[in-house]
N, C-alpha and C. Protein backbone atom coordinates (compact mmCIF):
# COMPACT_ATOMS: atom_id res chain seq x y z
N UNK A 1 -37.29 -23.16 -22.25
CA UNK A 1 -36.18 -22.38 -22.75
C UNK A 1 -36.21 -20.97 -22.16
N UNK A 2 -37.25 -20.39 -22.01
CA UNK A 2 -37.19 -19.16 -21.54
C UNK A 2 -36.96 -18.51 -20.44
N UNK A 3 -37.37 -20.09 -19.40
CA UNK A 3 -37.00 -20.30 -17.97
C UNK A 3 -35.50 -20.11 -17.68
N UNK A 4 -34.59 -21.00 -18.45
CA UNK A 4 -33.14 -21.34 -18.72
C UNK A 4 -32.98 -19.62 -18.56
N UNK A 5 -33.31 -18.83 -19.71
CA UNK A 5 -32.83 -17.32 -19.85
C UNK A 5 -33.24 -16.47 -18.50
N UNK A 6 -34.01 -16.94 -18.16
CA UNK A 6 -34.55 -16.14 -16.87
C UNK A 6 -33.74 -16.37 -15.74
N UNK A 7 -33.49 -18.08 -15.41
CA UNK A 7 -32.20 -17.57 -14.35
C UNK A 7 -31.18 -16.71 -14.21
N UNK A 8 -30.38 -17.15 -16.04
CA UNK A 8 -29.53 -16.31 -16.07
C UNK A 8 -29.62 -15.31 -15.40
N UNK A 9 -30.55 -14.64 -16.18
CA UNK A 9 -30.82 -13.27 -16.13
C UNK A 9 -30.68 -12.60 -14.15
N UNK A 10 -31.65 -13.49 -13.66
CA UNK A 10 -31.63 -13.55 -12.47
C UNK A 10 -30.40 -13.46 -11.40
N UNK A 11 -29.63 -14.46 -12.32
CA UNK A 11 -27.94 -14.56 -11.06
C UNK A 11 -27.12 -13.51 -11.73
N UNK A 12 -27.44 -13.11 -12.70
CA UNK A 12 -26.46 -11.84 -13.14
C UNK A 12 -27.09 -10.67 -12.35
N UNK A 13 -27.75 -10.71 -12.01
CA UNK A 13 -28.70 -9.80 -11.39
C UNK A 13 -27.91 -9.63 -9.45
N UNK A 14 -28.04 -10.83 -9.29
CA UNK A 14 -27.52 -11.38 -8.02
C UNK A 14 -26.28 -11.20 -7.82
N UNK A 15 -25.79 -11.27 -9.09
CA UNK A 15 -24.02 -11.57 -8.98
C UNK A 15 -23.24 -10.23 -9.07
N UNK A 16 -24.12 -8.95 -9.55
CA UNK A 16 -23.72 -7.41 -9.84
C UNK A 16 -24.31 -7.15 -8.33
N UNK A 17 -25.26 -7.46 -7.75
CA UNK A 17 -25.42 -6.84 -6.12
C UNK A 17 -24.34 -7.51 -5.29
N UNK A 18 -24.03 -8.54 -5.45
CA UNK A 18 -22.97 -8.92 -4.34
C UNK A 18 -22.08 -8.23 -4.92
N UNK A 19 -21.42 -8.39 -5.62
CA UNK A 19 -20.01 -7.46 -6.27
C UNK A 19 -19.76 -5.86 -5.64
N UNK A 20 -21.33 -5.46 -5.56
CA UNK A 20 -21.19 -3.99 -4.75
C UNK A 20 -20.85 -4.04 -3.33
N UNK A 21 -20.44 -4.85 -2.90
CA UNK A 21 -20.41 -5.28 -1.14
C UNK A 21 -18.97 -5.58 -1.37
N UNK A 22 -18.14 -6.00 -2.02
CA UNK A 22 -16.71 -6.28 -1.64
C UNK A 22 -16.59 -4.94 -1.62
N UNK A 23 -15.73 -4.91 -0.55
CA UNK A 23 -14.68 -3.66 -0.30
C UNK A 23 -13.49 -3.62 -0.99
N UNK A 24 -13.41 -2.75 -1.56
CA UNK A 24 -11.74 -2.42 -2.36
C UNK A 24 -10.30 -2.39 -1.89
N UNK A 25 -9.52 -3.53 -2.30
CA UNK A 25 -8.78 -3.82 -1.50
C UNK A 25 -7.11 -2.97 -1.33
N UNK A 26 -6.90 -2.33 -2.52
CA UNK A 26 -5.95 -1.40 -2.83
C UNK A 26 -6.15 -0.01 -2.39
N UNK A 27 -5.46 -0.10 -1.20
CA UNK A 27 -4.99 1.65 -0.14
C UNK A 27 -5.03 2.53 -1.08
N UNK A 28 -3.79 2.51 -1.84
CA UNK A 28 -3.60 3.32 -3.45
C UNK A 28 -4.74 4.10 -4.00
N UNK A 29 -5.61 3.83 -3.98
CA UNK A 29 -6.92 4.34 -4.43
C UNK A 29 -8.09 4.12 -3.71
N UNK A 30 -7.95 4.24 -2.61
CA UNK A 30 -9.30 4.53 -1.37
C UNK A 30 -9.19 5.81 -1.00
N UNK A 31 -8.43 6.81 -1.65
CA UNK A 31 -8.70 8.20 -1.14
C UNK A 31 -9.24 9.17 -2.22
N UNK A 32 -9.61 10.56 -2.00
CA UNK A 32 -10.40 10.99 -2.20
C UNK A 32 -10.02 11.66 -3.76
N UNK A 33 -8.52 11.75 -3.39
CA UNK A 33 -7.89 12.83 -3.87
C UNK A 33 -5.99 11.57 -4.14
N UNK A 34 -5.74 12.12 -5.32
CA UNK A 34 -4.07 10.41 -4.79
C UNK A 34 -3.06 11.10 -4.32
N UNK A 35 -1.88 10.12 -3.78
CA UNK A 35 -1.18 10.73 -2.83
C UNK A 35 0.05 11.26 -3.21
N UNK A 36 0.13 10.86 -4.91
CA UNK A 36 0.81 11.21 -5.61
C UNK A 36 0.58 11.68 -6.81
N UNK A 37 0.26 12.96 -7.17
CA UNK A 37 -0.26 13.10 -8.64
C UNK A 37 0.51 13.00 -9.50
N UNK A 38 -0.05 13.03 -10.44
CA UNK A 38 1.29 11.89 -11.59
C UNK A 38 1.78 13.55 -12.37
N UNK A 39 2.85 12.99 -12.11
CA UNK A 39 3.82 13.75 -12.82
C UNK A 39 4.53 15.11 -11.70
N UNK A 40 4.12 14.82 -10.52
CA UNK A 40 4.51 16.06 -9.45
C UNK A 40 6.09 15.63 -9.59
N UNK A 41 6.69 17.26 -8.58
CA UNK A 41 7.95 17.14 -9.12
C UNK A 41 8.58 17.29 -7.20
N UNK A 42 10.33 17.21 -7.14
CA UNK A 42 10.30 17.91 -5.83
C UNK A 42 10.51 19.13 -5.87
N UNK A 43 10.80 19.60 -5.17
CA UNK A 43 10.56 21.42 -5.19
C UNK A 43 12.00 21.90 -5.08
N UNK A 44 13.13 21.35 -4.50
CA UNK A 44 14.61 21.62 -5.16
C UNK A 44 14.95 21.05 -6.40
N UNK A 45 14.11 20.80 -7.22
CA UNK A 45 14.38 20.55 -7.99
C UNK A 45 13.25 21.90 -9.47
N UNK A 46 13.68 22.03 -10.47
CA UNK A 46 12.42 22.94 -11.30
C UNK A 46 11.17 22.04 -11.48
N UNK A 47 10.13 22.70 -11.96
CA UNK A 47 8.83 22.01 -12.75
C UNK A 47 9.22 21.29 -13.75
N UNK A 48 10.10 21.71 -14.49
CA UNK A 48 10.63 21.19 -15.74
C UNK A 48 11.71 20.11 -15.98
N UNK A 49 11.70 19.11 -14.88
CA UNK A 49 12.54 18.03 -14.70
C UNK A 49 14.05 18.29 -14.51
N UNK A 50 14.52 19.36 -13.88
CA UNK A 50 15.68 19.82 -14.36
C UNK A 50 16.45 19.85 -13.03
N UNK A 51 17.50 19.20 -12.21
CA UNK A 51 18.31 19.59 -11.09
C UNK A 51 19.32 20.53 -11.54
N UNK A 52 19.83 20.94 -10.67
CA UNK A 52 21.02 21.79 -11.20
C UNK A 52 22.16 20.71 -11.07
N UNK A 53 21.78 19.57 -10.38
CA UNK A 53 22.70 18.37 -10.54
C UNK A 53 22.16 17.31 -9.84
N UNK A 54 22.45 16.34 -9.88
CA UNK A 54 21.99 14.87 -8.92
C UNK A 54 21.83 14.97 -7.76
N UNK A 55 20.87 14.84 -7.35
CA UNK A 55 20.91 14.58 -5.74
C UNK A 55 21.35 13.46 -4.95
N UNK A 56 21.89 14.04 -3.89
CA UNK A 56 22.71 12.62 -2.89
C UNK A 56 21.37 11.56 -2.48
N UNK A 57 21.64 10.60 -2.41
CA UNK A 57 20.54 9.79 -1.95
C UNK A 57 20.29 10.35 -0.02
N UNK A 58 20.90 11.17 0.46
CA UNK A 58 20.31 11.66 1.14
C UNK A 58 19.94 12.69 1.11
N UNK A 59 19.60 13.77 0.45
CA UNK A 59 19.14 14.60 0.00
C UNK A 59 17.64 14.28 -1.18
N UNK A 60 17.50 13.27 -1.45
CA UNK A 60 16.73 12.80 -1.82
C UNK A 60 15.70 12.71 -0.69
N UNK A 61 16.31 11.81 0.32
CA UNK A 61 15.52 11.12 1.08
C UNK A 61 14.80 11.91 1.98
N UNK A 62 15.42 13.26 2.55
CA UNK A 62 14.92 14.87 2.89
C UNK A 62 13.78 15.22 2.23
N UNK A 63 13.59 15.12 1.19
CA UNK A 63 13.10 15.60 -0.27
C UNK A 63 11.92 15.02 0.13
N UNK A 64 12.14 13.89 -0.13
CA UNK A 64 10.96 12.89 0.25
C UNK A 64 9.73 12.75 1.55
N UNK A 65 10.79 12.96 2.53
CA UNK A 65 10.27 13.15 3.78
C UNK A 65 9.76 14.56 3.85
N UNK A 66 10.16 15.91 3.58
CA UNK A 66 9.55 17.43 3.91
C UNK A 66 8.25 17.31 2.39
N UNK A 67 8.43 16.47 1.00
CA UNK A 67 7.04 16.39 0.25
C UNK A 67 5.85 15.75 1.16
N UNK A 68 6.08 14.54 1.26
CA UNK A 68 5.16 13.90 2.01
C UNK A 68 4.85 13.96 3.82
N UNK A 69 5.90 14.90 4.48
CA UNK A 69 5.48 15.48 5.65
C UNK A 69 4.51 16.69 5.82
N UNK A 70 3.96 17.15 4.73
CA UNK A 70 3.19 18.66 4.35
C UNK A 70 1.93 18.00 4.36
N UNK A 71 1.76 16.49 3.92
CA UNK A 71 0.66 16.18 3.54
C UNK A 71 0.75 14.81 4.81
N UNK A 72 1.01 15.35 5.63
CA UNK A 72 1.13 13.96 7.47
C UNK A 72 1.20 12.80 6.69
N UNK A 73 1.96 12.40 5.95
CA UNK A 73 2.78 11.13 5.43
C UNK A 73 3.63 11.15 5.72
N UNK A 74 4.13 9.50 5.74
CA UNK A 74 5.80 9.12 6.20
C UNK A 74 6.18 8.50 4.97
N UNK A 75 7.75 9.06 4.50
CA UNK A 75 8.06 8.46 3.24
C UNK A 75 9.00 7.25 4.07
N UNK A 76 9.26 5.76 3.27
CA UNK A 76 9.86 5.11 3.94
C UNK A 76 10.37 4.30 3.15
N UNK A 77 12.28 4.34 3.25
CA UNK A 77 12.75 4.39 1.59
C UNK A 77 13.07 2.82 1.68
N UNK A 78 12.76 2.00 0.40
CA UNK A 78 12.91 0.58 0.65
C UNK A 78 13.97 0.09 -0.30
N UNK A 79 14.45 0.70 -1.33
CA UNK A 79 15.81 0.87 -1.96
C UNK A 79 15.75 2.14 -2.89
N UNK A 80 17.19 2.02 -3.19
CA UNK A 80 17.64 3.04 -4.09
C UNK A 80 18.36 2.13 -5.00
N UNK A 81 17.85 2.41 -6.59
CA UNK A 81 18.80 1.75 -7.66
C UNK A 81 19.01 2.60 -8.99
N UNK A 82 20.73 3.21 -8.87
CA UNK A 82 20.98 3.95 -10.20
C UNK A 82 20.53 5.61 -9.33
N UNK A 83 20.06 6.06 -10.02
CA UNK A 83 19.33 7.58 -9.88
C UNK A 83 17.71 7.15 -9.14
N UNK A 84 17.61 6.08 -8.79
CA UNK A 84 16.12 6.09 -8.51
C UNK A 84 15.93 5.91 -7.08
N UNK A 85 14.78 6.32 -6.39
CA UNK A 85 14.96 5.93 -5.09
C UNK A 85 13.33 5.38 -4.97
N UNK A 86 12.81 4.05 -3.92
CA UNK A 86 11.98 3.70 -3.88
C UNK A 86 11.13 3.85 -2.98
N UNK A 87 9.92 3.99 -2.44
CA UNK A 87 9.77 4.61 -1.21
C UNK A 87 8.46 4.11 -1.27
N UNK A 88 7.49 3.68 -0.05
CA UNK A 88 6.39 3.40 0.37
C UNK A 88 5.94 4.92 1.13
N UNK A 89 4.56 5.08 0.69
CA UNK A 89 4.11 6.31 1.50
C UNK A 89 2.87 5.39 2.35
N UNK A 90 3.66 5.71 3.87
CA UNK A 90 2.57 5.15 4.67
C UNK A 90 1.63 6.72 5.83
N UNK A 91 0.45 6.04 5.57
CA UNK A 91 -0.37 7.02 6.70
C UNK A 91 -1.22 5.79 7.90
N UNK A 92 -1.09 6.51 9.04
CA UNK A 92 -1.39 5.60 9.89
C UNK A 92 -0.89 4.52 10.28
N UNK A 93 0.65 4.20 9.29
CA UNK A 93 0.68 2.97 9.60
C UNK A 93 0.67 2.11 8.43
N UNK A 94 0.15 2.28 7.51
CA UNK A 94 -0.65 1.47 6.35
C UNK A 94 -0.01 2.39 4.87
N UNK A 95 0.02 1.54 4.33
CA UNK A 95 0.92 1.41 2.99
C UNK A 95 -0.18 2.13 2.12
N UNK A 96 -0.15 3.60 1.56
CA UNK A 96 -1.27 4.20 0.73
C UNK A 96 -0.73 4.39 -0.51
N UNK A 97 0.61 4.31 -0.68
CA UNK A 97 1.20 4.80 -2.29
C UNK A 97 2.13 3.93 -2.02
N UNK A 98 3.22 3.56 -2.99
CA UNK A 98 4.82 3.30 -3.72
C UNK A 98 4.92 4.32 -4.52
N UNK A 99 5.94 4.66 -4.43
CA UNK A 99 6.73 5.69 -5.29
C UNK A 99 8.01 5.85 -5.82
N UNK A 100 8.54 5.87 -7.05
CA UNK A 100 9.45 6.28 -7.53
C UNK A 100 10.04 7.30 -8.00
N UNK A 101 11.11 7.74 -6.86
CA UNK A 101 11.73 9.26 -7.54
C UNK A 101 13.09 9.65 -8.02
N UNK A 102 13.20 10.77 -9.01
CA UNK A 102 14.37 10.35 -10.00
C UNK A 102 15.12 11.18 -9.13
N UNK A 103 16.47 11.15 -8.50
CA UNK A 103 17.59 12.04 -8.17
C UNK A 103 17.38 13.09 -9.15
N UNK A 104 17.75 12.57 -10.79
CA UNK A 104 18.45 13.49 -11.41
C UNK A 104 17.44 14.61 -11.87
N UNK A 105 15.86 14.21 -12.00
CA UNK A 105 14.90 14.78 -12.74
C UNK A 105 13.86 15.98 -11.79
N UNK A 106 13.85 15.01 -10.40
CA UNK A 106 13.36 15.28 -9.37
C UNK A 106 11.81 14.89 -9.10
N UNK A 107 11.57 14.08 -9.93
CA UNK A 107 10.20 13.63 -10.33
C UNK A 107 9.80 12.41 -9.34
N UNK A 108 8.40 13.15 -9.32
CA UNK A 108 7.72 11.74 -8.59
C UNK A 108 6.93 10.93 -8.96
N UNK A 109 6.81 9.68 -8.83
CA UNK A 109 5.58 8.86 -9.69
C UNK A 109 5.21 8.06 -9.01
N UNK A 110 4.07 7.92 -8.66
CA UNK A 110 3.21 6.36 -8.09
C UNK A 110 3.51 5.65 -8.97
N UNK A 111 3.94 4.15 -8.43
CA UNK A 111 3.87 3.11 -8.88
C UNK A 111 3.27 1.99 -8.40
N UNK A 112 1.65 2.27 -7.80
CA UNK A 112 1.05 1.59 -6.83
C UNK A 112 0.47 0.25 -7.92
């Protein structure tokens, strides 16, 4: 019986060292620092969620591109629905955030 407990013990042992060897497979959170902090806003727009009116979905999409061009990201818009616009933030090439931003609020949010 005690043998029985001792394997266990053993492959749990085994099974927490291999686990440290997979590599993490979500971009979204392989950086140091995220690429979207929650709750950032755009900058024609106030801190306080407030436009002085809706933004055009191209004016949005400006928005998008001069936030994430400061930080050598490409915003890359994959729809717009209602007031919302959807956008992949790629670096290198490679998909590091999704994001959703409000026209009317000016808000940005990972939705990775």
């Amino acid at each position: 019986m005690g043998y029985i407990k001792g394997s266990f013990k053993s492959l749990f042992i085994v099974l927490v060292i291999l686990t440290m060897f997979i590599p993490a497979t979500a971009a979204g959170w392989q950086r140091d620092r995220p690429v979207t902090p929650y709750g950032d806003f755009c900058r024609r727009c106030t801190r306080y969620g407030v436009c002085p009116r809706m933004l055009s979905i191209k004016e949005a999409v400006e928005a998008l591109e001069a936030y994430y061009g400061k930080k050598n990201l490409k915003a890359v818009i994959r729809s717009t629905e209602g007031r919302f616009v959807i956008a992949e933030i790629l670096e290198d090439g490679r998909v590091v955030d999704r994001i959703i931003f409000d026209r009317k609020t000016g808000r940005v949010r990972s939705i990775y």
